[in-house]
Protein backbone atom coordinates (compact mmCIF):
# COMPACT_ATOMS: atom_id res chain seq x y z
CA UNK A 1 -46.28 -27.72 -30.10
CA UNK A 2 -43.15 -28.65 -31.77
CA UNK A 3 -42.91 -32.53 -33.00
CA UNK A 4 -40.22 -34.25 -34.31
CA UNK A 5 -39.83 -36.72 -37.15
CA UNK A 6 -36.69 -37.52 -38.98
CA UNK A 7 -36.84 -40.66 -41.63
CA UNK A 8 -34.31 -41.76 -43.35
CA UNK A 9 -35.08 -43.39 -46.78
CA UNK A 10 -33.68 -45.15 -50.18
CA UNK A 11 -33.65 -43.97 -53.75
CA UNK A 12 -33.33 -46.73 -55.36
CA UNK A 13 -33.31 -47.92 -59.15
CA UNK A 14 -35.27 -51.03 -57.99
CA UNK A 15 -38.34 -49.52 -57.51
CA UNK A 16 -37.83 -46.91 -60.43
CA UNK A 17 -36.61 -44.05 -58.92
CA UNK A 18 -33.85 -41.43 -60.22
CA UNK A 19 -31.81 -39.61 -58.23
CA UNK A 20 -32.17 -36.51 -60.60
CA UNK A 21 -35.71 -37.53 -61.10
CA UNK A 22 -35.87 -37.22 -57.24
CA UNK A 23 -33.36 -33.61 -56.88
CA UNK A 24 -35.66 -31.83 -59.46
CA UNK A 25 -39.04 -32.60 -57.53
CA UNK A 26 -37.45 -31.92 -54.15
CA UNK A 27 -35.85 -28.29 -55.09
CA UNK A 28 -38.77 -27.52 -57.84
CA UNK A 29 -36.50 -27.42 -60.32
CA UNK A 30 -36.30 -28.67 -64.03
CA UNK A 31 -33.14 -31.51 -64.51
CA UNK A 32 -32.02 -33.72 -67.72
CA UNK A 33 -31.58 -37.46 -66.45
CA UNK A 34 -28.58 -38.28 -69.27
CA UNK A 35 -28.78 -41.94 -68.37
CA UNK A 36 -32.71 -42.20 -69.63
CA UNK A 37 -32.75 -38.92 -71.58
CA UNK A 38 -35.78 -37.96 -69.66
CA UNK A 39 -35.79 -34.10 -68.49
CA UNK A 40 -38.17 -33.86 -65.16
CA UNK A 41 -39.57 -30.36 -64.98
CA UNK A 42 -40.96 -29.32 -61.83
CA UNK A 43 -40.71 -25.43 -62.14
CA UNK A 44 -44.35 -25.14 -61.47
CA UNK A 45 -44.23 -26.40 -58.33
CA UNK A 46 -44.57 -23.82 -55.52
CA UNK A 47 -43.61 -24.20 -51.89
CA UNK A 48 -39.59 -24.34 -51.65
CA UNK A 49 -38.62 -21.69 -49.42
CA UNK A 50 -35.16 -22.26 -49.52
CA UNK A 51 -32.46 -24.54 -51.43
CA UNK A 52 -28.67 -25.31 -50.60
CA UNK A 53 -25.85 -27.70 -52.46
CA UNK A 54 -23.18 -28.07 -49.81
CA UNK A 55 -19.82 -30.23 -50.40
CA UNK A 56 -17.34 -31.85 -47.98
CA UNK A 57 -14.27 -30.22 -47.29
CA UNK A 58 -11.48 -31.78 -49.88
CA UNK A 59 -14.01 -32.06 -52.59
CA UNK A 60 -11.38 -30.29 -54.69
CA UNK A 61 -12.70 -28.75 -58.02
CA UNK A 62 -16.24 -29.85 -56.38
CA UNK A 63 -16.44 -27.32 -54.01
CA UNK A 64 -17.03 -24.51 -56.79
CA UNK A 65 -20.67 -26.18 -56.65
CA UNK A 66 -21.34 -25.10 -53.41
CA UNK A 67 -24.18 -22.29 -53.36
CA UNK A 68 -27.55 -21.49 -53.68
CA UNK A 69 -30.16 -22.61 -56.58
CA UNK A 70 -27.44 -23.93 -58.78
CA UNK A 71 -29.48 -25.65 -61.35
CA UNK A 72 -26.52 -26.80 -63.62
CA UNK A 73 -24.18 -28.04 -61.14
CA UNK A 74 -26.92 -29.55 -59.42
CA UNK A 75 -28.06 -31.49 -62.56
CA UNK A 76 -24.29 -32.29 -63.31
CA UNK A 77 -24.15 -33.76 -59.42
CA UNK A 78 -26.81 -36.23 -59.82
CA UNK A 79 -26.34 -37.21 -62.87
CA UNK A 80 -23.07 -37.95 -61.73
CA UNK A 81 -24.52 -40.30 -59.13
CA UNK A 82 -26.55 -41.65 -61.88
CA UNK A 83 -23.29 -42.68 -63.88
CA UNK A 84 -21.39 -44.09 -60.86
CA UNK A 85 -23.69 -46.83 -60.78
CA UNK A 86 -23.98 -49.69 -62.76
CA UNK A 87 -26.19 -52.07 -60.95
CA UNK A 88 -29.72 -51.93 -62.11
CA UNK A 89 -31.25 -52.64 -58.75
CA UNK A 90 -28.13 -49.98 -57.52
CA UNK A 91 -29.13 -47.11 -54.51
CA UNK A 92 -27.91 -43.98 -56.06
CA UNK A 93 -29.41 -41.74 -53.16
CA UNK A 94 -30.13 -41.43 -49.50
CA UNK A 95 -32.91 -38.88 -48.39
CA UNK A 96 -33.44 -37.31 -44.92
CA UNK A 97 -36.91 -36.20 -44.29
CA UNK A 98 -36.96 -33.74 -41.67
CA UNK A 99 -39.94 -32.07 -40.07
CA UNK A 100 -38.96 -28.14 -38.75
CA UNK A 101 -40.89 -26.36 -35.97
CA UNK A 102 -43.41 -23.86 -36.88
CA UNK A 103 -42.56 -22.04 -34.33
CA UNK A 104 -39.67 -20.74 -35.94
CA UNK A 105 -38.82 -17.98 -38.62
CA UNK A 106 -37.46 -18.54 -42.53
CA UNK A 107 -33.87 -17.19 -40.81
CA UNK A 108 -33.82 -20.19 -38.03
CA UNK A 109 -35.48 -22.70 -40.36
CA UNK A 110 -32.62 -22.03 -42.68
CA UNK A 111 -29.83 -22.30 -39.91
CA UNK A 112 -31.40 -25.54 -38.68
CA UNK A 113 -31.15 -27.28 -42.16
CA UNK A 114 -27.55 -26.14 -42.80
CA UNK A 115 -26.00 -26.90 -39.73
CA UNK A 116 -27.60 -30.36 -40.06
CA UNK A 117 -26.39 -30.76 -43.84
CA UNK A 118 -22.97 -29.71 -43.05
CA UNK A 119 -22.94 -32.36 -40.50
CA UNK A 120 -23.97 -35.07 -42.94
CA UNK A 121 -21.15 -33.44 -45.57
CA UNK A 122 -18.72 -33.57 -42.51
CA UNK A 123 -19.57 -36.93 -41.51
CA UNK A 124 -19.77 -39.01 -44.28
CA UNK A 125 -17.92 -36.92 -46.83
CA UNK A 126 -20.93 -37.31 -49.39
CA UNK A 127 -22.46 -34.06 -51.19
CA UNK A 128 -25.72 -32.77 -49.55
CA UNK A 129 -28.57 -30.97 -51.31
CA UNK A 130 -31.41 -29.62 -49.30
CA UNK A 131 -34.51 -28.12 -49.76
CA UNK A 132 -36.92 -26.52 -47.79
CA UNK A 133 -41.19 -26.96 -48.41
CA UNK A 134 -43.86 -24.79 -46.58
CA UNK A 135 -46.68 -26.23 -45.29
CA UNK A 136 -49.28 -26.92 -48.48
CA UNK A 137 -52.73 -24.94 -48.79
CA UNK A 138 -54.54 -27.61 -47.72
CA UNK A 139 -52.96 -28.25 -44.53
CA UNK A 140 -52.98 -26.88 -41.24
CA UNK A 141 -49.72 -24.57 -41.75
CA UNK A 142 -47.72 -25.63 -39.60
CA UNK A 143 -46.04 -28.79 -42.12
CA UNK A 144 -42.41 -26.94 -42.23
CA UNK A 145 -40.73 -29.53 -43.36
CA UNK A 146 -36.95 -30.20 -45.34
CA UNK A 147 -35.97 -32.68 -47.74
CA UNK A 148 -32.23 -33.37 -47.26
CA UNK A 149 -30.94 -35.67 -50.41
CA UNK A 150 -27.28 -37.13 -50.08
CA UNK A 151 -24.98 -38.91 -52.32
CA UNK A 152 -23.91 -42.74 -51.55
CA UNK A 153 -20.24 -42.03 -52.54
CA UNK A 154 -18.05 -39.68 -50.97
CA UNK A 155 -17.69 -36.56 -53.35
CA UNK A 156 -13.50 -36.01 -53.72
CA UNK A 157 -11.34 -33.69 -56.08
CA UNK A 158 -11.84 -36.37 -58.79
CA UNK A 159 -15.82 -36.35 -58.19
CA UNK A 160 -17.71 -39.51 -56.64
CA UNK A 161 -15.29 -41.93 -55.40
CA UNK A 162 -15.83 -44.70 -53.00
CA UNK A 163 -19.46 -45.96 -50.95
CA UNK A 164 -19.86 -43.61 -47.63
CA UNK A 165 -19.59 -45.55 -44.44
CA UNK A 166 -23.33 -45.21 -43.89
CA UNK A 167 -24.05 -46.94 -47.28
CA UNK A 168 -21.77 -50.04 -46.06
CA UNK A 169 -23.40 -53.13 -44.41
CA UNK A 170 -23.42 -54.23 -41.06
CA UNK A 171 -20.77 -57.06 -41.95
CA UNK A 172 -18.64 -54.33 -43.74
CA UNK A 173 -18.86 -51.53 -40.87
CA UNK A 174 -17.95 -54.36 -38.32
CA UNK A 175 -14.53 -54.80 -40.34
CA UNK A 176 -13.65 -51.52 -39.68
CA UNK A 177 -14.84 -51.11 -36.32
CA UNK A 178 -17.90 -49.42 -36.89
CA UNK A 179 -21.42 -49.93 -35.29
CA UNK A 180 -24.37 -51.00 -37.11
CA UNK A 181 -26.35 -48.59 -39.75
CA UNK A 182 -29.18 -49.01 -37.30
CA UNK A 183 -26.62 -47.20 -34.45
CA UNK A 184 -25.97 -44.67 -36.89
CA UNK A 185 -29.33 -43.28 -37.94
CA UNK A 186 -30.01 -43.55 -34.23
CA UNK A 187 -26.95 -41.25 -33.42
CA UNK A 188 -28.31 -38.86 -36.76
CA UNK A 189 -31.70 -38.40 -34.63
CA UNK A 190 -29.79 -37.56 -31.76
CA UNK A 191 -28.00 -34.74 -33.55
CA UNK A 192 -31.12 -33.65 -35.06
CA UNK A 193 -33.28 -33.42 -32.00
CA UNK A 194 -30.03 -31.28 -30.18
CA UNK A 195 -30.00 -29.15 -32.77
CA UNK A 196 -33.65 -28.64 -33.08
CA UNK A 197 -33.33 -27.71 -29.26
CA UNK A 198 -30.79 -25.27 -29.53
CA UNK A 199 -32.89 -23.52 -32.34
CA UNK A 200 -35.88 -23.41 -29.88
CA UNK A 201 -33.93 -22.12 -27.11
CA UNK A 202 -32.45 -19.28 -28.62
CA UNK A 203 -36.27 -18.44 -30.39
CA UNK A 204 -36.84 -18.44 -26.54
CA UNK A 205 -39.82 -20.91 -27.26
CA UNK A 206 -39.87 -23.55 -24.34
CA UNK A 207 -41.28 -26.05 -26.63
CA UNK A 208 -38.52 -29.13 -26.33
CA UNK A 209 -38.88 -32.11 -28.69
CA UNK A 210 -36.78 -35.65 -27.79
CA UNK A 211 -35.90 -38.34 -30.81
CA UNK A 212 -37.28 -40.94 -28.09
CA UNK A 213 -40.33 -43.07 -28.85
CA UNK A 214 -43.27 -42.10 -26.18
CA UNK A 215 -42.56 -46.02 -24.82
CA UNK A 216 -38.76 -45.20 -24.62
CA UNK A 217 -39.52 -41.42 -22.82
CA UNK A 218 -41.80 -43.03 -20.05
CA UNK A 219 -44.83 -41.46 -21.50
CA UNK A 220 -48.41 -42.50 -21.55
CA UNK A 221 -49.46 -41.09 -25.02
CA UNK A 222 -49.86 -43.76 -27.68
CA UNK A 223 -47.97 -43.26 -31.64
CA UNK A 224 -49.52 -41.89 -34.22
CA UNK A 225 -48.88 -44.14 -37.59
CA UNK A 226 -47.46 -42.09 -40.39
CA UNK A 227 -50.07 -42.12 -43.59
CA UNK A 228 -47.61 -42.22 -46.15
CA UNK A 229 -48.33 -40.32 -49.70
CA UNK A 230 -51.23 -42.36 -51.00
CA UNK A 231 -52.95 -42.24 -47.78
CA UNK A 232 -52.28 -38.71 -47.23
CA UNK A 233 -53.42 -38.13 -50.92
CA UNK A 234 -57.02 -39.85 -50.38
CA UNK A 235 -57.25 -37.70 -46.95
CA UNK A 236 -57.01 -34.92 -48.75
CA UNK A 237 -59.78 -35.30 -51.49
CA UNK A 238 -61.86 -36.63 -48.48
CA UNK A 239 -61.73 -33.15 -46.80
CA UNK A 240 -62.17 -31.26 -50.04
CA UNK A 241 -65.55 -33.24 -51.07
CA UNK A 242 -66.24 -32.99 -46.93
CA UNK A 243 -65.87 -29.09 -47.50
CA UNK A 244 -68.08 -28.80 -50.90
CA UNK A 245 -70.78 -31.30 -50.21
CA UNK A 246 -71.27 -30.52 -46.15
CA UNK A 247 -72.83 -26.74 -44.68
CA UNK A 248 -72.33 -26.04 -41.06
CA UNK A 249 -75.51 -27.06 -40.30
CA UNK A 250 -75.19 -30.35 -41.49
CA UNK A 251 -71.47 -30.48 -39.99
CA UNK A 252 -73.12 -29.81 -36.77
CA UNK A 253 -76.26 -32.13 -37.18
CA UNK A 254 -73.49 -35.44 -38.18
CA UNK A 255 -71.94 -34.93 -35.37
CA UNK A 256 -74.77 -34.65 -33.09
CA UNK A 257 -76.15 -38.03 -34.74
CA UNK A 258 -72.91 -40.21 -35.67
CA UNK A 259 -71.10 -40.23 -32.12
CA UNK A 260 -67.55 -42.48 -32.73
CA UNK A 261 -66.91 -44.86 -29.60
CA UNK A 262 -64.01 -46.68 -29.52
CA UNK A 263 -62.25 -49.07 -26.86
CA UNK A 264 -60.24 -47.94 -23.70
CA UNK A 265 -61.68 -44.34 -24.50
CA UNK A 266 -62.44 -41.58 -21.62
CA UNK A 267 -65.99 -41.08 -21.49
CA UNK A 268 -65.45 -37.46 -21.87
CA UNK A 269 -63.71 -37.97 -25.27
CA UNK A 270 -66.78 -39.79 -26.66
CA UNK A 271 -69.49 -37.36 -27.37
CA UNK A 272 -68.94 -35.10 -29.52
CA UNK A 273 -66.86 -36.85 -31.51
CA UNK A 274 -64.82 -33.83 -32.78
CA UNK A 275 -65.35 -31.68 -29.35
CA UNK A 276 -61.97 -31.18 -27.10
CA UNK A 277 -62.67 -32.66 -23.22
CA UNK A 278 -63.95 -30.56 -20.60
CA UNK A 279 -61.41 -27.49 -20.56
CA UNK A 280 -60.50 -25.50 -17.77
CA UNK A 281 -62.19 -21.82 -17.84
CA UNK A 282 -59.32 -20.17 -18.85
CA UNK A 283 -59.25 -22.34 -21.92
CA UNK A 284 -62.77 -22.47 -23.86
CA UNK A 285 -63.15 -24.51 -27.00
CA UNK A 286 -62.78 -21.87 -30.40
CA UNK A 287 -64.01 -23.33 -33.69
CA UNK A 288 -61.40 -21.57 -35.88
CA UNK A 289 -58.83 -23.49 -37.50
CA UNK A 290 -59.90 -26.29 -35.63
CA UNK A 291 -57.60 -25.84 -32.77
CA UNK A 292 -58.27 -24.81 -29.19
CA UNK A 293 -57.39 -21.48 -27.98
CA UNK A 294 -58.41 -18.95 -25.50
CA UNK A 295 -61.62 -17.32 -26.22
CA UNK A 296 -60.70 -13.83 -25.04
CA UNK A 297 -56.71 -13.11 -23.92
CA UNK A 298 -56.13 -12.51 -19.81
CA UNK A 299 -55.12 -9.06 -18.91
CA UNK A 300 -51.64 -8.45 -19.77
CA UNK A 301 -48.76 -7.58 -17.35
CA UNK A 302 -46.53 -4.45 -18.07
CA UNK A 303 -42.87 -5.92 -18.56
CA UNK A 304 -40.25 -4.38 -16.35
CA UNK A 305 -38.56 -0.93 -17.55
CA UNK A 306 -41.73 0.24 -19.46
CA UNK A 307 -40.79 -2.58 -22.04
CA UNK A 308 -43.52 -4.32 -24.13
CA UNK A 309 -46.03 -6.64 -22.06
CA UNK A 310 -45.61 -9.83 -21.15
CA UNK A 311 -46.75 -12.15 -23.99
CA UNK A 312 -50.14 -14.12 -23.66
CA UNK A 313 -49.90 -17.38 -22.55
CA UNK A 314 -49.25 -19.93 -24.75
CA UNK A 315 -52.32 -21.56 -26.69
CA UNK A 316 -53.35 -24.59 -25.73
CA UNK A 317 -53.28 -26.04 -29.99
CA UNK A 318 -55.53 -29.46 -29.84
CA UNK A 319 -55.51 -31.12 -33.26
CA UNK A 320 -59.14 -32.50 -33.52
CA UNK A 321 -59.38 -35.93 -35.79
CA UNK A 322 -57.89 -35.16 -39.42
CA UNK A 323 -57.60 -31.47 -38.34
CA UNK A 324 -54.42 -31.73 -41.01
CA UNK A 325 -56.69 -31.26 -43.92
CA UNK A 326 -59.29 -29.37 -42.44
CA UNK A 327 -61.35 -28.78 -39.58
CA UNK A 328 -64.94 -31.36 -39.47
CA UNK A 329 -63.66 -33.55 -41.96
CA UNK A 330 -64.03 -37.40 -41.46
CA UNK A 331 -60.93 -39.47 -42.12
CA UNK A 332 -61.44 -41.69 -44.97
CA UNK A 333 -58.72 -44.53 -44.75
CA UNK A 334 -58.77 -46.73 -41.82
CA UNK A 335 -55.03 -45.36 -41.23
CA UNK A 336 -56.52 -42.10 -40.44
CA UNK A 337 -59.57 -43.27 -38.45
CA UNK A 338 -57.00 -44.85 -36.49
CA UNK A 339 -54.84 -41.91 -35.80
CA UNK A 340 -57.67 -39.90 -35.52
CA UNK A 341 -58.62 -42.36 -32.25
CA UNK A 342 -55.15 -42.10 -30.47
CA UNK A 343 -55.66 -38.16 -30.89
CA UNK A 344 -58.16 -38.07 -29.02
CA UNK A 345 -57.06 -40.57 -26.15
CA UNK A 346 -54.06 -38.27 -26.25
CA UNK A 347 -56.01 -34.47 -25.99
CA UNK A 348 -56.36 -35.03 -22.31
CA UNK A 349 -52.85 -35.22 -22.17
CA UNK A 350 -51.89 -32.91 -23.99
CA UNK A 351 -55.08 -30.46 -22.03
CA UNK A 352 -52.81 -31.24 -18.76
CA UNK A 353 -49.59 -30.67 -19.94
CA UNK A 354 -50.23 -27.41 -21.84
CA UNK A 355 -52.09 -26.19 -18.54
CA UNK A 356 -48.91 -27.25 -16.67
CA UNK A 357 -46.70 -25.08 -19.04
CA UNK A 358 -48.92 -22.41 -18.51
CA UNK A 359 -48.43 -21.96 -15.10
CA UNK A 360 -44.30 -22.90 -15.36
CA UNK A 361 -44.36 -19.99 -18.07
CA UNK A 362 -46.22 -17.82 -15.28
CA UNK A 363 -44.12 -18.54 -12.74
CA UNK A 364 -41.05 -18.25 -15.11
CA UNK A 365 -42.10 -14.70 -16.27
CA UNK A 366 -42.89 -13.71 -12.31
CA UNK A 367 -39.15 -14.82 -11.76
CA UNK A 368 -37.92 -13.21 -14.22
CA UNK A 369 -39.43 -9.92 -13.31
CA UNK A 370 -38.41 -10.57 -9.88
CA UNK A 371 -34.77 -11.00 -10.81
CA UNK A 372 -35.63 -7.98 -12.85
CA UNK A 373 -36.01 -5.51 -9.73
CA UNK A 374 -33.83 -6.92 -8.02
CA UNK A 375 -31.20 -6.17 -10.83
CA UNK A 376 -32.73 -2.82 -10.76
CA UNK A 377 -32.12 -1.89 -7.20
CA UNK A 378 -28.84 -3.63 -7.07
CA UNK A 379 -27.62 -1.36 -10.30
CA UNK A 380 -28.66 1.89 -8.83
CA UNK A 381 -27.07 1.17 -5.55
CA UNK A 382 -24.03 0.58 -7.81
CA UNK A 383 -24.18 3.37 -9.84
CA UNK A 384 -24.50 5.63 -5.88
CA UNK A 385 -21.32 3.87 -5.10
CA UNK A 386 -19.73 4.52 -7.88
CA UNK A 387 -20.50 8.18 -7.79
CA UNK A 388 -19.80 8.27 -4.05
CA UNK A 389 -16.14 6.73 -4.97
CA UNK A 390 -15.75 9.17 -7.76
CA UNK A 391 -16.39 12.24 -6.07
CA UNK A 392 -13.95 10.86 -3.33
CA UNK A 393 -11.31 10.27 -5.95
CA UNK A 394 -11.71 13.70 -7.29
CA UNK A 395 -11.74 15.42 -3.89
CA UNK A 396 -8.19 13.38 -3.37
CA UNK A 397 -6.73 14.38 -6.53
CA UNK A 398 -7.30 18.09 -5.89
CA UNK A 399 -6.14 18.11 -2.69
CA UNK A 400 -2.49 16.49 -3.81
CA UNK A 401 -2.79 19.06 -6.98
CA UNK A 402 -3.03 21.69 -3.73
CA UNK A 403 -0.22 20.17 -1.57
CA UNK A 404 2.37 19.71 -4.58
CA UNK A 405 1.44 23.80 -5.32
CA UNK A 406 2.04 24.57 -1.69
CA UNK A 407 5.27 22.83 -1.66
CA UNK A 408 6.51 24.64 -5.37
CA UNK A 409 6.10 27.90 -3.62
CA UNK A 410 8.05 27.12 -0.43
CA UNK A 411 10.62 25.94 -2.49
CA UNK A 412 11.06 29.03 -4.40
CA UNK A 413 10.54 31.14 -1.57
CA UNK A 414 13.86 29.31 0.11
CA UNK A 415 15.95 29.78 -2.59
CA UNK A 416 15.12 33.41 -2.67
CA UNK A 417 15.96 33.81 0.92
CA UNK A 418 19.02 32.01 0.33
CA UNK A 419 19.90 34.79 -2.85
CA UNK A 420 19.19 37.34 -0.45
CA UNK A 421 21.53 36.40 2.34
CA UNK A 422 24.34 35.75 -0.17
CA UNK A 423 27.20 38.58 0.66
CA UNK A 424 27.85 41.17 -1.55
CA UNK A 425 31.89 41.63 -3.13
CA UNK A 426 33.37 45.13 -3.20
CA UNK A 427 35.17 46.37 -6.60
CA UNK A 428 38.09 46.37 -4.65
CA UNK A 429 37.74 42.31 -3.97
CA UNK A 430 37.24 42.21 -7.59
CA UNK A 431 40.02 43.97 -8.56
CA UNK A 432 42.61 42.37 -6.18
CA UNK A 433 41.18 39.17 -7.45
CA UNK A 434 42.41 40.18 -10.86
CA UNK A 435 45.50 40.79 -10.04
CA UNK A 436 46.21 37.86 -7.91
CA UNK A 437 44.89 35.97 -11.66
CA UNK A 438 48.01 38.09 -13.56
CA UNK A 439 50.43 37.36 -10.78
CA UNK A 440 49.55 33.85 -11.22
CA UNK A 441 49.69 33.93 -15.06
CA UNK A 442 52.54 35.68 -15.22
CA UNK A 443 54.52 33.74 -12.42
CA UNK A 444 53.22 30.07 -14.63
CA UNK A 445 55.02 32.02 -17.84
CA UNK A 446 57.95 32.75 -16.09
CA UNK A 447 58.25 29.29 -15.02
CA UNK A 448 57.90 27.64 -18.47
CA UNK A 449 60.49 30.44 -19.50
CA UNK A 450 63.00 29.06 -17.22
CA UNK A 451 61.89 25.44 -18.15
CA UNK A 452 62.96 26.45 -22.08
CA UNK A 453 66.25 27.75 -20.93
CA UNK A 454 67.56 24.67 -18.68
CA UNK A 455 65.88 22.47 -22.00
CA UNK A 456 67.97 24.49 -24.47
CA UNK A 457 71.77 24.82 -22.15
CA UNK A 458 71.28 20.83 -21.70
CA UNK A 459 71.41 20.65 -25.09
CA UNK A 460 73.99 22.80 -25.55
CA UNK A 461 75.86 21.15 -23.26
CA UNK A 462 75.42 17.48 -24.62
CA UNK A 463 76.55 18.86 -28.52
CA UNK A 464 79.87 20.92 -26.75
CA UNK A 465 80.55 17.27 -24.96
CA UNK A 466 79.92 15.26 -28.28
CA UNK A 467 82.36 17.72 -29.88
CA UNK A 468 84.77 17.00 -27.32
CA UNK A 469 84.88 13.87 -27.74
CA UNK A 470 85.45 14.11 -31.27
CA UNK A 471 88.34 16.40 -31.18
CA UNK A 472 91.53 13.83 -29.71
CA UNK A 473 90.06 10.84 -32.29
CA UNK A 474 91.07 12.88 -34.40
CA UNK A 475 94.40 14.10 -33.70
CA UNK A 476 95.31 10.61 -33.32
């Protein structure tokens, strides 16, 4: 089942630690600290599946860092940090540590880790460098896990500027109106546990996970206790000396003679020690990997439209007592005996609620095939109708095509009726007509003939009156 855990925590020079100390064991990577001189080489180390340096919009010449597995500007970044403090006991990192479902793929891992680092970036304006680990070989593979390390100062064009808001105390945030840092890792869980959601929804697992404590959510499991490194650490070489000095006889003859009681238990829970409660039949108890599964899958139901079955149900996965580092071996640190205890006061919930998402799964798929035929029926009676309407408009069409022809050809019949009653003109017509034309020519040049003459004896006229007029001046 997917779980979520999100802590936040210090790197601090109090305690020792180096920011580029910190960046080279998180990506795997080998980084020169210039402050101590050191170089911290952790090429050998296997299990990063994926690295990415993001920066803040604004971050100026910054920004060219941005990419994947950039060992030289990720050195030059944290030693950066390194240099823009000077307090000895100064924090000159923040890390997220982020556990990722195993239920989803290297593509959705990634997505998940850079959506959530360029919400930090956007946020805060710091630079963000992530990394993400696969589960170890000694655990149970399903440890998908990120470690997301930010800057405390706000990464501008000039480099590292001023503290982030988060870095700020309570007293300071107040000033400027802000909540508590308390508030704000709270609202940081928030985001993470949405986007973890929205990652399982569209893997279409219906696994949900809620940043809630089990007392805040109204549940009646009990908390786990985290072991830390050192715990986790002496787990570990438990199991492994478990595994070499312990044959499955004698795995199966301790725990027939060493039964572990404990307070407020269910009596089912008690003996075995490591055996799951009664299950129900559909759900028998399977000794590999330590987890409970279904000893033999139910008959599978063909998916609608011929498409690939629908998938088994989901497994009911019961982590037996310090089933992280191997199946039948005994937890060694009283940390671990005591999360090994609330386990198992928590299997029969867990029994339950698997069983119930089971049958919500069953009754989802039945739904969903239901809606399927449905869909089915409803799209072929479409499809009819839309042939039905087709033919229909086709049928229409031709039928105007045939009406528009029809009317063409009664058209052209008219006008040929309409040549053919025309009457016909004799030569004689035409030839009086052309006469009647000269007549009228002739009679329009006459006209402008006369016209010229009456023009011309005017003028004659005014020059013998103008002479006339001269003529007594001057005999005068």
């Amino acid at each position: 089942m997917a779980l979520y855990h999100l802590s936040v925590k210090a790197v601090s020079r109090a305690v020792g630690r180096s920011a580029v100390a910190c960046a080279a064991y998180r990506q795997a990577e080998s980084l020169h600290d210039e402050r101590t001189g050191q170089t911290h080489d952790y090429e050998r180390k296997r299990g990063v599946e994926a690295r990415l340096l993001l920066m803040p919009d604004g971050a100026g010449g910054w920004a060219t860092m941005a990419g994947e597995n950039w060992t030289a500007e990720r050195e030059r970044l944290w030693n950066a940090a390194e240099v823009a403090e000077k307090r000895k006991d100064a924090r000159v990192a923040r890390e997220y540590e982020l556990a990722l479902p195993h239920e989803l793929d290297a593509a959705s891992r990634r997505r998940l880790v850079s959506v959530f680092a360029g919400e930090l970036a956007g946020r805060f304006g710091v630079a963000v460098d992530a990394a993400i680990h696969a589960p170890s070989r000694e655990s149970d593979g399903r440890n998908w896990h990120a470690h997301v390390l930010t800057t405390t100062r706000k990464a501008t064009a000039a480099g590292l500027g001023e503290k982030a808001v988060i870095e700020l105390s309570d007293t300071a945030r107040g000033k400027l109106g802000l909540g508590s840092g308390a508030s704000e890792i709270e609202g940081l869980r928030e985001v993470w546990g949405a986007l973890i959601n929205r990652e399982l929804e569209r893997a279409q697992v219906a696994e949900r996970v809620d940043h809630r404590s089990y007392a805040r959510q109204g549940r009646g499991e009990q908390a786990t206790q985290h072991l830390g490194p050192a715990a986790s650490s002496l787990e570990r070489k438990a199991a492994r000396l478990t595994r070499r000095r312990e044959t499955p006889e004698s795995r199966a003859e301790s725990a027939r003679e060493r039964p572990r009681e404990f307070p407020g238990a269910a009596p089912a829970l008690m003996d075995p020690p490591r055996e799951a409660p009664s299950l129900p039949p559909a759900f028998p108890p399977a000794a590999e990997h330590g987890l409970e599964r279904p000893r033999a899958a139910p008959e599978r139901l063909p998916a609608p439209g011929g498409g690939e079955p629908y998938p088994e149900p989901p497994q009911v996965a019961v982590r037996p007592s310090a089933g992280v580092f191997g199946a039948g071996a005994e937890p060694a640190t009283r940390i671990g005996q005591r999360n090994a205890e609330i386990e198992e006061r928590n299997r029969a919930l867990q029994v339950a609620r698997a069983a119930v998402e089971v049958a919500q799964r069953v009754l989802e798929r039945l739904e969903r095939g239901r809606r399927w035929a449905v869909g089915v029926v409803r799209g072929v009676g479409e499809r009819i109708a839309a042939e039905r309407e087709e033919r229909a408009r086709e049928a229409e069409r031709q039928r105007q095509a045939q009406e528009l022809a029809r009317q063409e050809a009664a058209r052209r019949a008219e006008q040929e009726r309409a040549q053919r009653a025309e009457p016909k003109t004799t030569q004689a017509q035409r030839d009086a007509s052309r006469v009647r034309r000269k007549v009228e020519r002739a009679g329009r040049e006459t006209h402008e003939q006369d016209a010229e003459q009456a023009r011309q004896r005017q003028a004659q006229e005014r020059e013998n009156q103008a002479q006339r007029n001269r003529g007594p001046s001057m005999g005068m």
